[in-house]
C-alpha atoms as a PDB file:
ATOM      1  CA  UNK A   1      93.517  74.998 155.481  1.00  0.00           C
ATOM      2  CA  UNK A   2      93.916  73.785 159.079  1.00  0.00           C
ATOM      3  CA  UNK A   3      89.852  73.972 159.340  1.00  0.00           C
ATOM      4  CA  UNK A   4      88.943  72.060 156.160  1.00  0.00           C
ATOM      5  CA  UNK A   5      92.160  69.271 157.626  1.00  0.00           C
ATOM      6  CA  UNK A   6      90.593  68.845 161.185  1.00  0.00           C
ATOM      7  CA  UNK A   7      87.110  68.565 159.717  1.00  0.00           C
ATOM      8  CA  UNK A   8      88.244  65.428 157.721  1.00  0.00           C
ATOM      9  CA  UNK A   9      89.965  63.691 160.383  1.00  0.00           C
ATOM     10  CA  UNK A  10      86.943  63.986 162.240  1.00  0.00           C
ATOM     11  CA  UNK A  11      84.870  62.563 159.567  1.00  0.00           C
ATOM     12  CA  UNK A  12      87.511  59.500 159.657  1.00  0.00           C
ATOM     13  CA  UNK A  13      87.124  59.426 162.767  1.00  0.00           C
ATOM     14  CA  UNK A  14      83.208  59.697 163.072  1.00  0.00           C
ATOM     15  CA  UNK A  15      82.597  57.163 160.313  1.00  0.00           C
ATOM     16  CA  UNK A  16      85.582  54.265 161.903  1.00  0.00           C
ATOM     17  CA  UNK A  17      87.424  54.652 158.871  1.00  0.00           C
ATOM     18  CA  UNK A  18      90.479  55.895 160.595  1.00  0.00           C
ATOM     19  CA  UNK A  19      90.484  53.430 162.968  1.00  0.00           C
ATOM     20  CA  UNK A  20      93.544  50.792 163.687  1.00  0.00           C
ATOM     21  CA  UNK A  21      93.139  47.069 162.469  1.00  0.00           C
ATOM     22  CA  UNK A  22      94.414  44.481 164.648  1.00  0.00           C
ATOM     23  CA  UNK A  23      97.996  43.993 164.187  1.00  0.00           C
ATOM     24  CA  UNK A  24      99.346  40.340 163.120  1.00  0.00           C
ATOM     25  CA  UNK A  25     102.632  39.021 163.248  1.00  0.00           C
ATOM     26  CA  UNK A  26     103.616  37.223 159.993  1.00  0.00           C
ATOM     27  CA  UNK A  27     107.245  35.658 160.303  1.00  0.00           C
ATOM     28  CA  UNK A  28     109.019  36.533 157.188  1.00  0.00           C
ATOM     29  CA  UNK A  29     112.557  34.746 158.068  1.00  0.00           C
ATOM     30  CA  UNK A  30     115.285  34.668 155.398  1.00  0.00           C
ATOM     31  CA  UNK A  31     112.947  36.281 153.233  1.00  0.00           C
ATOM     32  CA  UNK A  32     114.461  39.734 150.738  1.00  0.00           C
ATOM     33  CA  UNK A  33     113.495  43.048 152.456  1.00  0.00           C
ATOM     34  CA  UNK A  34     114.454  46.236 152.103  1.00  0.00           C
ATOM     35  CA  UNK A  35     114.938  49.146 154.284  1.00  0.00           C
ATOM     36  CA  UNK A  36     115.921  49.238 158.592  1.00  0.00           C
ATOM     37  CA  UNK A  37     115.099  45.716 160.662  1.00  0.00           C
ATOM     38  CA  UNK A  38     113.723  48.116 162.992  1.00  0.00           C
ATOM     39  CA  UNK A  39     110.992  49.819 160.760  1.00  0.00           C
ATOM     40  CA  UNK A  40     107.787  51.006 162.585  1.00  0.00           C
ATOM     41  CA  UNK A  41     105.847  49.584 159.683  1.00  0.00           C
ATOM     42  CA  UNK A  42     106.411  46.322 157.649  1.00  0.00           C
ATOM     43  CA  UNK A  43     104.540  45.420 154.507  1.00  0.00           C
ATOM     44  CA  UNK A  44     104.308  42.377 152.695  1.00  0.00           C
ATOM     45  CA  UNK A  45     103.503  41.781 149.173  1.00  0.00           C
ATOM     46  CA  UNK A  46     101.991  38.546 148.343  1.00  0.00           C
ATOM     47  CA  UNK A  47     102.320  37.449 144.735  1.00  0.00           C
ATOM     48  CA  UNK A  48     100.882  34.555 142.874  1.00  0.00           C
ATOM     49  CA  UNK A  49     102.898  33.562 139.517  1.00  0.00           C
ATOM     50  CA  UNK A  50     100.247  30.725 138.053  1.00  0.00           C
END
């Protein structure tokens, strides 16, 4: 199990899929959120209603 798990996180790895986009900074303000203000991740949803 822990052979088949390494040898795909060094295919990730090997091929740049794993690698870490550049992080932006989006202000959301007021906006609704959910969850701690101090989350290590934050995603946003953005919805079009036409």
């Amino acid at each position: 199990m822990i052979k088949k798990l390494l040898i795909c996180v060094c295919a990730l790895l090997f091929f740049g899929i794993a690698q870490a986009e550049e992080r932006i900074t989006i202000p959301i303000g007021d906006s609704p959120s959910k969850g701690p203000v101090d989350a290590p991740v934050t995603i946003i949803e953005f919805i079009d209603f036409q």
